[in-house]
N, C-alpha and C. Protein backbone atom coordinates (compact mmCIF):
# COMPACT_ATOMS: atom_id res chain seq x y z
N UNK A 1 0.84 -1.22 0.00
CA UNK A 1 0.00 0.00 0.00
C UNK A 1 0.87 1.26 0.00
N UNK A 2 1.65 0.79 1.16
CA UNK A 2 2.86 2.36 0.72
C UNK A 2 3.09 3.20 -0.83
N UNK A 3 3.39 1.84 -1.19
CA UNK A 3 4.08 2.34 -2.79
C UNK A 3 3.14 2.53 -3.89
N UNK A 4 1.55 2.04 -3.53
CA UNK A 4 0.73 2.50 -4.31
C UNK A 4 0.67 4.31 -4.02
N UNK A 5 0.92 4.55 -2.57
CA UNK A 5 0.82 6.05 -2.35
C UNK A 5 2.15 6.87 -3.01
N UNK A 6 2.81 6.32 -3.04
CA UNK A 6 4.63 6.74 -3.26
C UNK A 6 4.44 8.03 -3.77
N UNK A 7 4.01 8.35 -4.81
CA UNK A 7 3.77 9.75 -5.49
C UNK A 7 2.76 10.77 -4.47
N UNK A 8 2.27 10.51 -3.94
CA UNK A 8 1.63 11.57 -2.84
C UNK A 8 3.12 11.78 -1.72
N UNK A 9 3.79 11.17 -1.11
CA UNK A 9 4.59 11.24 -0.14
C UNK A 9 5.73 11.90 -1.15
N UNK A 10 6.39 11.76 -2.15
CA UNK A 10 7.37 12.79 -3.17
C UNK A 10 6.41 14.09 -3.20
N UNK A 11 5.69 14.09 -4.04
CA UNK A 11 4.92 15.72 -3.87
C UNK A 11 4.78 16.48 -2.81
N UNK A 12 3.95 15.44 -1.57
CA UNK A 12 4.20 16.20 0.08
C UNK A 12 5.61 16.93 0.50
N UNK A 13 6.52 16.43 0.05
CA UNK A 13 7.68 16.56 0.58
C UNK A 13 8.55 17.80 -0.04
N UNK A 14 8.26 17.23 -1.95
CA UNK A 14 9.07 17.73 -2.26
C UNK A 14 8.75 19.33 -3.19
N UNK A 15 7.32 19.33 -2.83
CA UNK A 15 6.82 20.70 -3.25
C UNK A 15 7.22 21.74 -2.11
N UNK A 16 7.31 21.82 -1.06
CA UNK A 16 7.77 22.98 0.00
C UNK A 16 9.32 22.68 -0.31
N UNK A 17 9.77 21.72 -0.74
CA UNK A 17 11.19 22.11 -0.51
C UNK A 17 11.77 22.40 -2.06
N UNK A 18 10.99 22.58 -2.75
CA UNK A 18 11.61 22.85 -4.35
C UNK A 18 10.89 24.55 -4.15
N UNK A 19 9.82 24.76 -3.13
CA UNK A 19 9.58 26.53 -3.33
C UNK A 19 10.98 27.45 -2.50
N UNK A 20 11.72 26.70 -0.95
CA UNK A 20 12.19 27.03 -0.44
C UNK A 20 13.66 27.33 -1.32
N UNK A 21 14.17 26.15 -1.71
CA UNK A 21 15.13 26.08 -2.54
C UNK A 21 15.32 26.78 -3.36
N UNK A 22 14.32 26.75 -4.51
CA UNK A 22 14.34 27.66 -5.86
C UNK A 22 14.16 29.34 -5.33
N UNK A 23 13.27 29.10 -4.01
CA UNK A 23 13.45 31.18 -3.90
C UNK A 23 14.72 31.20 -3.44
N UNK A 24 15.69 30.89 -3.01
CA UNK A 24 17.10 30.74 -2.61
C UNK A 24 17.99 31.67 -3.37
N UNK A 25 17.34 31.04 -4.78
CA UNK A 25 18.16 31.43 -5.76
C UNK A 25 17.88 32.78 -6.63
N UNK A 26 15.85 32.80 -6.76
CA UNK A 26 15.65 33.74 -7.40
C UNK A 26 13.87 33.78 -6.81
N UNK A 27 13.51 34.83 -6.47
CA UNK A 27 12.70 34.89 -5.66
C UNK A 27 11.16 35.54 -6.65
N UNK A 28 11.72 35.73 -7.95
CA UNK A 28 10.98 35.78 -8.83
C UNK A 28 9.40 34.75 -8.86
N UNK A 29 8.23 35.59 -9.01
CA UNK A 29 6.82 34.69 -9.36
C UNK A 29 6.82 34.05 -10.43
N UNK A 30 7.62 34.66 -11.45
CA UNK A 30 7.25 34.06 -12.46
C UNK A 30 8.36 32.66 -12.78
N UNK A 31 9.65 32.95 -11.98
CA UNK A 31 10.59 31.94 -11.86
C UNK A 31 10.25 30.49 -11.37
N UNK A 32 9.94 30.88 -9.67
CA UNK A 32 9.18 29.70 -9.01
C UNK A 32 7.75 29.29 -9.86
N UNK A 33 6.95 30.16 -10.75
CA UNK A 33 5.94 29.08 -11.05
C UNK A 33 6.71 28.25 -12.21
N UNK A 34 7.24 28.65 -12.89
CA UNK A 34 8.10 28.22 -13.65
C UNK A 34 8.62 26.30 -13.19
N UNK A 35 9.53 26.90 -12.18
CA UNK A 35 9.67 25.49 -11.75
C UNK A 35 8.83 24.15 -10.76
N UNK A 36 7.69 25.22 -10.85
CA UNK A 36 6.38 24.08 -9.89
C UNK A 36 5.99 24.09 -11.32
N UNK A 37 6.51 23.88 -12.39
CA UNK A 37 5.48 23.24 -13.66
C UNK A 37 5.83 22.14 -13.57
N UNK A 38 7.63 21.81 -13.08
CA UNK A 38 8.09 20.44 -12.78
C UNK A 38 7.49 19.60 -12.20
N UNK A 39 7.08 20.10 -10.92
CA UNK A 39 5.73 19.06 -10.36
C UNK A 39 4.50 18.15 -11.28
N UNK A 40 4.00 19.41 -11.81
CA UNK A 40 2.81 19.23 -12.86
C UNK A 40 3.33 18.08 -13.85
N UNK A 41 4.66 18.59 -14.47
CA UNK A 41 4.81 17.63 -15.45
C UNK A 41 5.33 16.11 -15.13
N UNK A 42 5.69 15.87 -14.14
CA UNK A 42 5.87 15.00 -13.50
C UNK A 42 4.60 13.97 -13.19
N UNK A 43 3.60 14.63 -12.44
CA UNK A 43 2.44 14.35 -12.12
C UNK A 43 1.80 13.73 -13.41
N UNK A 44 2.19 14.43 -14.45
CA UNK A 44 1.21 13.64 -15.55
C UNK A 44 1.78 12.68 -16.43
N UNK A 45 3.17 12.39 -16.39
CA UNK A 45 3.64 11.67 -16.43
C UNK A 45 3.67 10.13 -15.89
N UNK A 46 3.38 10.48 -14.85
CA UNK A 46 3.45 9.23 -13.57
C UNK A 46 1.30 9.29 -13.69
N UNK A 47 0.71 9.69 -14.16
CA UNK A 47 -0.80 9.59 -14.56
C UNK A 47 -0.94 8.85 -15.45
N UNK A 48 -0.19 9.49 -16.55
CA UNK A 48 -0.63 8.45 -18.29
C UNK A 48 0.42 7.52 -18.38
N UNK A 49 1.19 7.30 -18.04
CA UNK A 49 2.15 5.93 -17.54
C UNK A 49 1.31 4.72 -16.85
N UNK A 50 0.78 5.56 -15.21
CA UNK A 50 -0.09 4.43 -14.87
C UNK A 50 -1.18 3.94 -15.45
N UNK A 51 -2.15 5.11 -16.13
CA UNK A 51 -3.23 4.51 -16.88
C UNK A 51 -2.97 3.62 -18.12
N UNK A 52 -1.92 3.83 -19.27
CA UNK A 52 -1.20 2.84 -19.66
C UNK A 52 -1.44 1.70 -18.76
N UNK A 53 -0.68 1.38 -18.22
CA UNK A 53 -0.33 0.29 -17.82
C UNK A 53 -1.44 -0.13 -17.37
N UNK A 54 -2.73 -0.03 -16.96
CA UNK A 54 -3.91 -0.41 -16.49
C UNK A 54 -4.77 -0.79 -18.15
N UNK A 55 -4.64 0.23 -19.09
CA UNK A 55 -5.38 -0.35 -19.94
C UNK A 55 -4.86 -1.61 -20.93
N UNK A 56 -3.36 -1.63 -20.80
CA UNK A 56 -2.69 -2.43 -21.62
C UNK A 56 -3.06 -4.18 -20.63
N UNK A 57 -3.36 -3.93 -19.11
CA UNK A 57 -3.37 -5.08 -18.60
C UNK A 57 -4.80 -5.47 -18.97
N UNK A 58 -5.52 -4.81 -19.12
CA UNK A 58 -6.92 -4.87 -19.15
C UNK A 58 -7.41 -5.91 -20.69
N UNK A 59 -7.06 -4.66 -21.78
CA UNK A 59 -6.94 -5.30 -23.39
C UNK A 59 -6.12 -6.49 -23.16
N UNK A 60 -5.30 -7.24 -22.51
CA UNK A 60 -4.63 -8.24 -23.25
C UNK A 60 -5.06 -9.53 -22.14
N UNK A 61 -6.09 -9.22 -21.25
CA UNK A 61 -5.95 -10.20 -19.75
C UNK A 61 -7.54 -10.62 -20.91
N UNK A 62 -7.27 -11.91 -19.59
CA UNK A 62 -8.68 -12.78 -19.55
C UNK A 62 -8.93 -13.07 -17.90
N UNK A 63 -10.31 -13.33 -17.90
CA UNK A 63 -10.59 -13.81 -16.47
C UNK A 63 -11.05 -14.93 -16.15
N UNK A 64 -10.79 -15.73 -15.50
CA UNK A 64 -10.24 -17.00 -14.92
C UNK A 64 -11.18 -17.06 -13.84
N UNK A 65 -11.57 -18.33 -13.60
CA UNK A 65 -12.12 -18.73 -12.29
C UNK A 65 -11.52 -18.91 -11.16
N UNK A 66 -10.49 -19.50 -11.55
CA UNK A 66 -9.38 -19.65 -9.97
C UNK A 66 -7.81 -19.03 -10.31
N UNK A 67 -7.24 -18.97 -9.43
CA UNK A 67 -5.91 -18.28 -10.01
C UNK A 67 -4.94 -19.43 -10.58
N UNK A 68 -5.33 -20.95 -10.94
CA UNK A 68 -4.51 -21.65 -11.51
C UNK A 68 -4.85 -21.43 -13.15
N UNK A 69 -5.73 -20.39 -13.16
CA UNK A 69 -5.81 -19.97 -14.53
C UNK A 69 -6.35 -21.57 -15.95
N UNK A 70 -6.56 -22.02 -15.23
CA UNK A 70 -7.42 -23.28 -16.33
C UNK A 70 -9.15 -23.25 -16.68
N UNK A 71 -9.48 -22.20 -15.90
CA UNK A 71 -10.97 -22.42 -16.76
C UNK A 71 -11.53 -20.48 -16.81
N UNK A 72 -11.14 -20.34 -18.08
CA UNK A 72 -11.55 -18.70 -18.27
C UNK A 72 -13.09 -18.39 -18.30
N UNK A 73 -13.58 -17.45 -17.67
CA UNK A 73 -14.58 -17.20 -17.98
C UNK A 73 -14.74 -15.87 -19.31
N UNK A 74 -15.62 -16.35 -20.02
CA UNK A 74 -15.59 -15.65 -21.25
C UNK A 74 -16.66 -14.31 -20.94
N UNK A 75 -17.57 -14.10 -20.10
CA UNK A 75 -18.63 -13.71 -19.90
C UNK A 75 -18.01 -12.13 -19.07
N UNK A 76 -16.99 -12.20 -18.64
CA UNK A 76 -16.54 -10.96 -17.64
C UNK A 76 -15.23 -10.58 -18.90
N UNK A 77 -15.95 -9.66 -19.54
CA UNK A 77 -14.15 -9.42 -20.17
C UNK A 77 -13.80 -7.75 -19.52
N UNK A 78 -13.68 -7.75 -18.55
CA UNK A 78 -12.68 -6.54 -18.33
C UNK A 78 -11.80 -6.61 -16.75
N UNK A 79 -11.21 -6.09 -16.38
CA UNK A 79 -10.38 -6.56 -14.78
C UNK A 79 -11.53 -5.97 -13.75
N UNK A 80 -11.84 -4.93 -13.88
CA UNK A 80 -12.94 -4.77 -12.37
C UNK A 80 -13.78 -5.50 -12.29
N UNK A 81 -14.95 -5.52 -13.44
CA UNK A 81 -15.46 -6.33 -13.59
C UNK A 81 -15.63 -8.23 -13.40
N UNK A 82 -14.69 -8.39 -13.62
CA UNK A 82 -13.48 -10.03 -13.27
C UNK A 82 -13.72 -10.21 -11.43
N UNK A 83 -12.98 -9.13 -10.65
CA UNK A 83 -12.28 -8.92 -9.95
C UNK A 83 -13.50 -8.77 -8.38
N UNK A 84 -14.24 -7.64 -9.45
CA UNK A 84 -15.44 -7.89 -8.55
C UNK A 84 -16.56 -8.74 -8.06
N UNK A 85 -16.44 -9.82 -8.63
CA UNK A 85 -17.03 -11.04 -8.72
C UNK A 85 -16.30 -11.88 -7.84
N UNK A 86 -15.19 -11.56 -7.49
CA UNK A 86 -14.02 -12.40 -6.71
C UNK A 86 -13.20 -13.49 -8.07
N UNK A 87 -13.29 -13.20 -9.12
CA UNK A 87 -12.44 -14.20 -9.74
C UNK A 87 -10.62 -13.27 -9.93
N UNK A 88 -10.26 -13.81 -10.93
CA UNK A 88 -8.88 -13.98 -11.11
C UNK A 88 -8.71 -13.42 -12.51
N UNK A 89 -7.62 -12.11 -12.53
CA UNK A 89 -7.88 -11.33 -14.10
C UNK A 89 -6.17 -11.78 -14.39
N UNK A 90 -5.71 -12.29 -15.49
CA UNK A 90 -4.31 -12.39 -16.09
C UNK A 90 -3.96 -11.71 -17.07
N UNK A 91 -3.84 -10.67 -17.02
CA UNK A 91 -3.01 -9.91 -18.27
C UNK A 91 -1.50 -9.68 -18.46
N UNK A 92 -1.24 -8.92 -19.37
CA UNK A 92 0.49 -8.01 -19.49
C UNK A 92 0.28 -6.79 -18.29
N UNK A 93 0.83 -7.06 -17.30
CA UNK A 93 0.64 -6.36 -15.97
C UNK A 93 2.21 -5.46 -15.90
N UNK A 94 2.75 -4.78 -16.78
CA UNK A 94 3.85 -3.44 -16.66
C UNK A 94 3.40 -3.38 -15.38
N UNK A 95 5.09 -3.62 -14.67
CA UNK A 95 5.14 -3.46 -13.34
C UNK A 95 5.23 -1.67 -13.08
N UNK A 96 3.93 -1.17 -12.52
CA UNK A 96 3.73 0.14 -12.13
C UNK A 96 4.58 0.69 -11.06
N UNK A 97 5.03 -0.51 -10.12
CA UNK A 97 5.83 -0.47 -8.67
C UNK A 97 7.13 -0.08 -9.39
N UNK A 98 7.75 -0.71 -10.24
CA UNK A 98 9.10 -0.42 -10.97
C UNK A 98 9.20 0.60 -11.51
N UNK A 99 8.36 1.39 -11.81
CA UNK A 99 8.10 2.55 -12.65
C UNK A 99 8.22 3.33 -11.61
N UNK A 100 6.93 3.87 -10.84
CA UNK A 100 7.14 4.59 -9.66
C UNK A 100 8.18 4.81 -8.80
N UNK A 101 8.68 4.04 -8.57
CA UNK A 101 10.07 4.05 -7.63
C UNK A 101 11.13 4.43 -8.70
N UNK A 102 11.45 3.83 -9.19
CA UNK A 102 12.27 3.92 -10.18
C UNK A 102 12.07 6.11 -10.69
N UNK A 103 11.20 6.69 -11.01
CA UNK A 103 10.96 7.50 -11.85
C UNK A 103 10.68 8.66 -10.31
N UNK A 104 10.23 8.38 -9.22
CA UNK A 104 10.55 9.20 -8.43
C UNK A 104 11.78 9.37 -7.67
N UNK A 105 12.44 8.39 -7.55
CA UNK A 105 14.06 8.15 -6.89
C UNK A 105 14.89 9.31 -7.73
N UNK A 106 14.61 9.30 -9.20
CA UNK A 106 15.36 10.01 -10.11
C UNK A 106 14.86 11.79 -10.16
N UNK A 107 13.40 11.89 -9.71
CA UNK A 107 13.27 13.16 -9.80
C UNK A 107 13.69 13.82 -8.75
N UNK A 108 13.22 13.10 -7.48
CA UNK A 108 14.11 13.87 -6.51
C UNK A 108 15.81 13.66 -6.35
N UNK A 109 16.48 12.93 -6.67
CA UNK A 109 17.41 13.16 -6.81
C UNK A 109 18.00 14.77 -7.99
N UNK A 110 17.21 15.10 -8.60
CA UNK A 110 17.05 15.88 -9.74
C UNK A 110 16.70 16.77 -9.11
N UNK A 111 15.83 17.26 -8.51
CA UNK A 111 15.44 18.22 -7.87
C UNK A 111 15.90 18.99 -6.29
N UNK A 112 17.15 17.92 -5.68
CA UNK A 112 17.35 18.20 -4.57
C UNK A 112 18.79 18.61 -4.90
N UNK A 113 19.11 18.73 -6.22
CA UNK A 113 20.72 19.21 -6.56
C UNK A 113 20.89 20.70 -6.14
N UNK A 114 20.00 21.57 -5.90
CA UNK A 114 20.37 22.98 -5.56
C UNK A 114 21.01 22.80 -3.82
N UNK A 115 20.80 21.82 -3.13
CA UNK A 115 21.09 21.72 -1.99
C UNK A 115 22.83 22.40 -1.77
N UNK A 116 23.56 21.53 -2.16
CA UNK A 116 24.72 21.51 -2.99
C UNK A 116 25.49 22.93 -3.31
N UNK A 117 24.53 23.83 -3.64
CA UNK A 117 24.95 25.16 -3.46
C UNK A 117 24.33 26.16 -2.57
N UNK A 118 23.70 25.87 -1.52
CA UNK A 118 22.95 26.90 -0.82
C UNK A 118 23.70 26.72 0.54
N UNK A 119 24.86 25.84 1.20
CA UNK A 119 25.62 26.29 2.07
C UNK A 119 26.05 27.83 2.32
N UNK A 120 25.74 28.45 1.25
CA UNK A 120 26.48 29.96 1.05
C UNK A 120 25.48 30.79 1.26
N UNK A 121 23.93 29.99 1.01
CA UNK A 121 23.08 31.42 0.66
C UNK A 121 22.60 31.65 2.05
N UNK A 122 22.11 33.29 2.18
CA UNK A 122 21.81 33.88 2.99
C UNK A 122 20.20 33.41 2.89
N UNK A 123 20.02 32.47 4.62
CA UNK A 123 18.89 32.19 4.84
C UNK A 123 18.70 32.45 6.36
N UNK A 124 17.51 32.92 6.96
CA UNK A 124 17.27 33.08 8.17
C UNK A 124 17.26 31.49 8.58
N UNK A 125 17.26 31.57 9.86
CA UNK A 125 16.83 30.38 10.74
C UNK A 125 16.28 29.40 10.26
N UNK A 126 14.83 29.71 10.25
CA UNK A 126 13.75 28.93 10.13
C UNK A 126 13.79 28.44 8.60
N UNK A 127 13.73 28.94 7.82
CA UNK A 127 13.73 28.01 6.53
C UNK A 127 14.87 27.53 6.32
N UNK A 128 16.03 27.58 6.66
CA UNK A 128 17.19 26.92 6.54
C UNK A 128 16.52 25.43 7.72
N UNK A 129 16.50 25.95 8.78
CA UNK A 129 16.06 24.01 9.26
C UNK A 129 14.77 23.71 8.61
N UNK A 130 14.24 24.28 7.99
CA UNK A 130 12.70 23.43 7.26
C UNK A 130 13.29 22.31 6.23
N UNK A 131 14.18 24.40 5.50
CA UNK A 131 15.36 23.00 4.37
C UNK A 131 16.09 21.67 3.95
N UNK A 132 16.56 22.16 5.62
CA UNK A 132 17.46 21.08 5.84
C UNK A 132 16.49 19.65 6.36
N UNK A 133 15.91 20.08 7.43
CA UNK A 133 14.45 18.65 7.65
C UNK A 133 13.75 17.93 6.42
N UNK A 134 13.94 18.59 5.34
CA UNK A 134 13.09 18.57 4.24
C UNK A 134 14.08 17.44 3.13
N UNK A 135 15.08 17.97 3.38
CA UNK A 135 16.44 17.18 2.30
C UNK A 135 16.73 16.22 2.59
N UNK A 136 16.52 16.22 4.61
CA UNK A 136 17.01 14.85 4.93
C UNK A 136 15.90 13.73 5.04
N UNK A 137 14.51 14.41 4.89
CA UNK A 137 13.52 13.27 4.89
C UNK A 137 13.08 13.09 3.70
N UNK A 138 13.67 13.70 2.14
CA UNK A 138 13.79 13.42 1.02
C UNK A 138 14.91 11.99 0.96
N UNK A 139 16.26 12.32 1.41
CA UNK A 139 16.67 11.36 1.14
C UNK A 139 16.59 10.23 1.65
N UNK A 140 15.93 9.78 2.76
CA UNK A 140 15.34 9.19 3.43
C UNK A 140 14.16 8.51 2.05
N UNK A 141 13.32 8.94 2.05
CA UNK A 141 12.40 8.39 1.09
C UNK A 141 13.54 8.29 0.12
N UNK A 142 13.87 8.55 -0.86
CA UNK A 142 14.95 7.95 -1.54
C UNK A 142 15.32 6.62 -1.57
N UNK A 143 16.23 6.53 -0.27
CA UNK A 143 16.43 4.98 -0.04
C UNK A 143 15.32 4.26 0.24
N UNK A 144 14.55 4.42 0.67
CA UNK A 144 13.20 3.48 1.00
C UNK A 144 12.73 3.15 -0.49
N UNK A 145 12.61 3.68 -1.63
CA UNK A 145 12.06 3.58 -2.64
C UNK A 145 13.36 2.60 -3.48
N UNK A 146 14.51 2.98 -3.38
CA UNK A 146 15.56 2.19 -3.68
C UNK A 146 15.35 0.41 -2.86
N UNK A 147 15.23 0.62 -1.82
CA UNK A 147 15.18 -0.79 -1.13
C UNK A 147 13.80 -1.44 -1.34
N UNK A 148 12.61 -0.77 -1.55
CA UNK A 148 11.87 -1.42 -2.20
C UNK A 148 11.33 -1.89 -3.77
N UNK A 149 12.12 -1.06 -4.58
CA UNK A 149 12.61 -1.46 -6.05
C UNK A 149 13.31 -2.86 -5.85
N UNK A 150 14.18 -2.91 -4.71
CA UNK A 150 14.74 -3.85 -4.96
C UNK A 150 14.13 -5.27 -4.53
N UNK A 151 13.10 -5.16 -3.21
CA UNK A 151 12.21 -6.09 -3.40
C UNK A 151 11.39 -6.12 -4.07
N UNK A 152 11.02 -5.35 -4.85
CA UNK A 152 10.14 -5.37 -6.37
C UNK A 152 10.58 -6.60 -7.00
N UNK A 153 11.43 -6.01 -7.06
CA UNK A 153 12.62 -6.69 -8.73
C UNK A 153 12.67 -8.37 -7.96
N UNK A 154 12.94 -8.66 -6.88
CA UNK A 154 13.37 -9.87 -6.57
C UNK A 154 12.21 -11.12 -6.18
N UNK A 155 10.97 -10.18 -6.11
CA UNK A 155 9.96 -11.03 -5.43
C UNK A 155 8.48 -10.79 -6.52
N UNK A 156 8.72 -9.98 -6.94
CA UNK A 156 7.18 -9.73 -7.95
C UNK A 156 7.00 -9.18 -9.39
N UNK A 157 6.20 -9.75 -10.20
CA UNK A 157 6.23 -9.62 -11.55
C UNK A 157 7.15 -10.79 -12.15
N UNK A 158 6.65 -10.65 -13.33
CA UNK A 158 7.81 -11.15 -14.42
C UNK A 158 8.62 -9.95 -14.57
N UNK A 159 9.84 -10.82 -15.38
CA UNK A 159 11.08 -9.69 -15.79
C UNK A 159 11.26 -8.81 -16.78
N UNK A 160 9.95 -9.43 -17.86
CA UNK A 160 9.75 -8.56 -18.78
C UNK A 160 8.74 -7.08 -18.59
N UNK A 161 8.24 -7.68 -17.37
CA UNK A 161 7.24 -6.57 -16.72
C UNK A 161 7.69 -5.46 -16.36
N UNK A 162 8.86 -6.10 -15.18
CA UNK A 162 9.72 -5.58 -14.09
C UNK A 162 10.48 -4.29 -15.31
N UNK A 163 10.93 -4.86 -16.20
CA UNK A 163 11.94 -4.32 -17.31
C UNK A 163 11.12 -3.01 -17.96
N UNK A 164 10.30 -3.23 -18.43
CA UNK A 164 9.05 -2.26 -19.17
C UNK A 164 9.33 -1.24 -17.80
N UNK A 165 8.60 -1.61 -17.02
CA UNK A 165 8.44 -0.61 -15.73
C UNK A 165 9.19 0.28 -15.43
N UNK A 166 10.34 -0.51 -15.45
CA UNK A 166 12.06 0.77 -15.43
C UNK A 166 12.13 1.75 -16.47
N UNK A 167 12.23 1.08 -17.70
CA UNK A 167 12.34 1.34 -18.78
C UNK A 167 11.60 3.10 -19.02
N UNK A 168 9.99 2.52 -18.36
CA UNK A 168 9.45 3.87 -18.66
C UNK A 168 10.04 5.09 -17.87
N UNK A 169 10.06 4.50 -16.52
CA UNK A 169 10.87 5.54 -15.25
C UNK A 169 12.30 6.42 -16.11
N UNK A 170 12.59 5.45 -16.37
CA UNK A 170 13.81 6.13 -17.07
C UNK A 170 13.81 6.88 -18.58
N UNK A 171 12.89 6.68 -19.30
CA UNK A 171 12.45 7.34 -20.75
C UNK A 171 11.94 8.58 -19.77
N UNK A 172 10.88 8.36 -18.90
CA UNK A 172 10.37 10.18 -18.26
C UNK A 172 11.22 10.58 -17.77
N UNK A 173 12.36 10.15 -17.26
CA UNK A 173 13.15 11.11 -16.12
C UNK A 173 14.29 11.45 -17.96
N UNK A 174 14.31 11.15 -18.51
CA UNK A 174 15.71 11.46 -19.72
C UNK A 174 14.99 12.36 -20.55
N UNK A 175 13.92 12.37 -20.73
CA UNK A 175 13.09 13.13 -21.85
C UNK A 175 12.86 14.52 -21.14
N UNK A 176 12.99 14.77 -19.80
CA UNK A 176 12.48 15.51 -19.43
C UNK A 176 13.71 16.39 -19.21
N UNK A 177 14.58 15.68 -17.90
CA UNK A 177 15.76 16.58 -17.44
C UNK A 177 16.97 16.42 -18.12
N UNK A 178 17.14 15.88 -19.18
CA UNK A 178 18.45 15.70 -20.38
C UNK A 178 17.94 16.24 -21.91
N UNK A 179 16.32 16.23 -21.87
CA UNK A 179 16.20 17.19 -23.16
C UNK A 179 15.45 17.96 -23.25
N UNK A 180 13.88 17.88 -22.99
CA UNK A 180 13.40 19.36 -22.60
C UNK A 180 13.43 20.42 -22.08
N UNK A 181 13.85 19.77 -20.66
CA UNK A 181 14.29 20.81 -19.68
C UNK A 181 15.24 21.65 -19.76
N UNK A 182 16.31 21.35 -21.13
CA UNK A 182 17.39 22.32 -21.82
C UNK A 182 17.40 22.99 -22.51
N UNK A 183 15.19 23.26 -22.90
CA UNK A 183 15.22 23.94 -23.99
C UNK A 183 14.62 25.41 -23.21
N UNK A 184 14.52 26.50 -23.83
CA UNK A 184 13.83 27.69 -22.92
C UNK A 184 12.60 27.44 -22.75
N UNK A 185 11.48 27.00 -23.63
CA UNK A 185 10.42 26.99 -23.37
C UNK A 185 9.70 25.66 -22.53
N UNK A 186 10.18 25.53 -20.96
CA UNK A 186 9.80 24.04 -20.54
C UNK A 186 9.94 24.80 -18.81
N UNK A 187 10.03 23.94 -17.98
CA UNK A 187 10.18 24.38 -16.37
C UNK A 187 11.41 24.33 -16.16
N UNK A 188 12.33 23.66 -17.28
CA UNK A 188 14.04 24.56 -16.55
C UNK A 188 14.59 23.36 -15.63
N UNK A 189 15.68 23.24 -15.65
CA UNK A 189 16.56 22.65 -14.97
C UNK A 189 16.50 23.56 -13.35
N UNK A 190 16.60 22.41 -12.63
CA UNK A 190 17.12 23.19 -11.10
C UNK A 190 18.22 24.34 -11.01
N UNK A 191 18.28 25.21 -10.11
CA UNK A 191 19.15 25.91 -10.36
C UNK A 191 20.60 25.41 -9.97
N UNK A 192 21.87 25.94 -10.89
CA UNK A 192 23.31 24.98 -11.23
C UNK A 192 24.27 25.69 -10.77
N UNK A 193 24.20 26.96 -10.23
CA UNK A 193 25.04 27.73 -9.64
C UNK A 193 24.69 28.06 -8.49
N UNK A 194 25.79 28.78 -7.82
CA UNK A 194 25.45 29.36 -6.06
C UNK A 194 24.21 30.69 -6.61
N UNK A 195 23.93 30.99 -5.24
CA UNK A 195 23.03 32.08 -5.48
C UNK A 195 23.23 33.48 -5.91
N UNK A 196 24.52 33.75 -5.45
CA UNK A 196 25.09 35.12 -5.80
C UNK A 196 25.08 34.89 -7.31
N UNK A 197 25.82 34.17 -7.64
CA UNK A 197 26.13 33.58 -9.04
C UNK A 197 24.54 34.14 -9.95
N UNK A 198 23.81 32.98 -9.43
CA UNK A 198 22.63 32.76 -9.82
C UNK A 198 22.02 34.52 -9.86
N UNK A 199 21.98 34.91 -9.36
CA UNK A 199 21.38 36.96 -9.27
C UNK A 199 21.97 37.18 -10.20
N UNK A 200 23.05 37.05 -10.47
CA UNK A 200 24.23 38.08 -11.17
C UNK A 200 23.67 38.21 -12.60
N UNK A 201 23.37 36.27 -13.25
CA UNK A 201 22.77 36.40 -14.31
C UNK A 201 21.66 36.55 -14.77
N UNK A 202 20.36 36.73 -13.83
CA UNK A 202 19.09 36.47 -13.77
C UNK A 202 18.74 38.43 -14.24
């Protein structure tokens, strides 16, 4: 159940600490909405990925009377439907768990790179420990999502599933922060310099 939530607990976390961060650098409205589009695009990413993967299990499954899968029922063709009856739905099931973990591990790692340069910046008290509470219970989820990828991978799905699943995590996190995000018209890379830096050219 955790990891069905996984994407609510990254957003909780990592939306106050991508506003704290990014005003760090440039305290601009139109800057910070700029980079809460990252959220958004993220969000819909990790939306039409999962729905994918729900309709692709759906079109290619049949439903079964017992889970030894030997007597299909022809009469229920869709998974809720199947499911709600109490029977047994078998489709191409793209592991969603591999995806998720996989594709949030990478954004926040992506998004928590300004850390890295804000030793320098001038922050009062209080949002400097929000910051800092915020980075360390980011990376915290981090590894939790890492250690449960890895019981993903070792205990559930097939491998061709498991594989798809990554696969996509990693097509959204490359499409996004290795080529869109380099173009002007997109939410922008995190910020890559210190903050002074960062003013000087803004």
């Amino acid at each position: 159940y955790f990891v069905k939530v996984s994407w609510g607990w990254t957003l909780l976390l990592l939306t106050p600490f991508l506003l704290l961060s990014n005003s760090a650098f440039n305290r601009s409205v139109s800057f910070l909405c700029r980079r809460l589009l990252s959220l958004a695009v993220a969000t819909a990413i990790w939306y039409v990925c999962t729905e994918t993967f729900f309709y692709i299990e759906d079109v290619t499954g049949s439903c079964f009377d017992t889970d030894k899968m030997d007597v299909i029922n022809v009469e229920l063709t869709s998974k809720a439907s199947c499911r709600r009856l109490g029977f047994h739905w078998h489709g191409y099931d793209i592991s969603g768990h591999s995806f998720i973990l996989a594709y949030s591990a990478l954004f926040i790692v992506e998004e928590t790179a300004p850390m890295a340069y804000l030793k320098t910046a001038r922050l009062s008290m209080l949002p400097r420990i929000v910051l800092n509470l915020l980075y360390v219970a980011l990376n915290v989820i981090v590894m939790i999502w890492v250690w449960m990828f890895a019981c993903t991978s070792v205990y559930f799905h097939d491998p061709s599933h498991k594989l798809l699943g990554t696969l996509c995590g990693l097509l959204g996190w490359y499409l996004t922060y290795r080529v869109w995000y380099l173009k002007p018209l997109s939410p922008g890379l995190p910020p890559q310099r210190p903050p002074k830096e960062q003013k000087q050219r803004a």
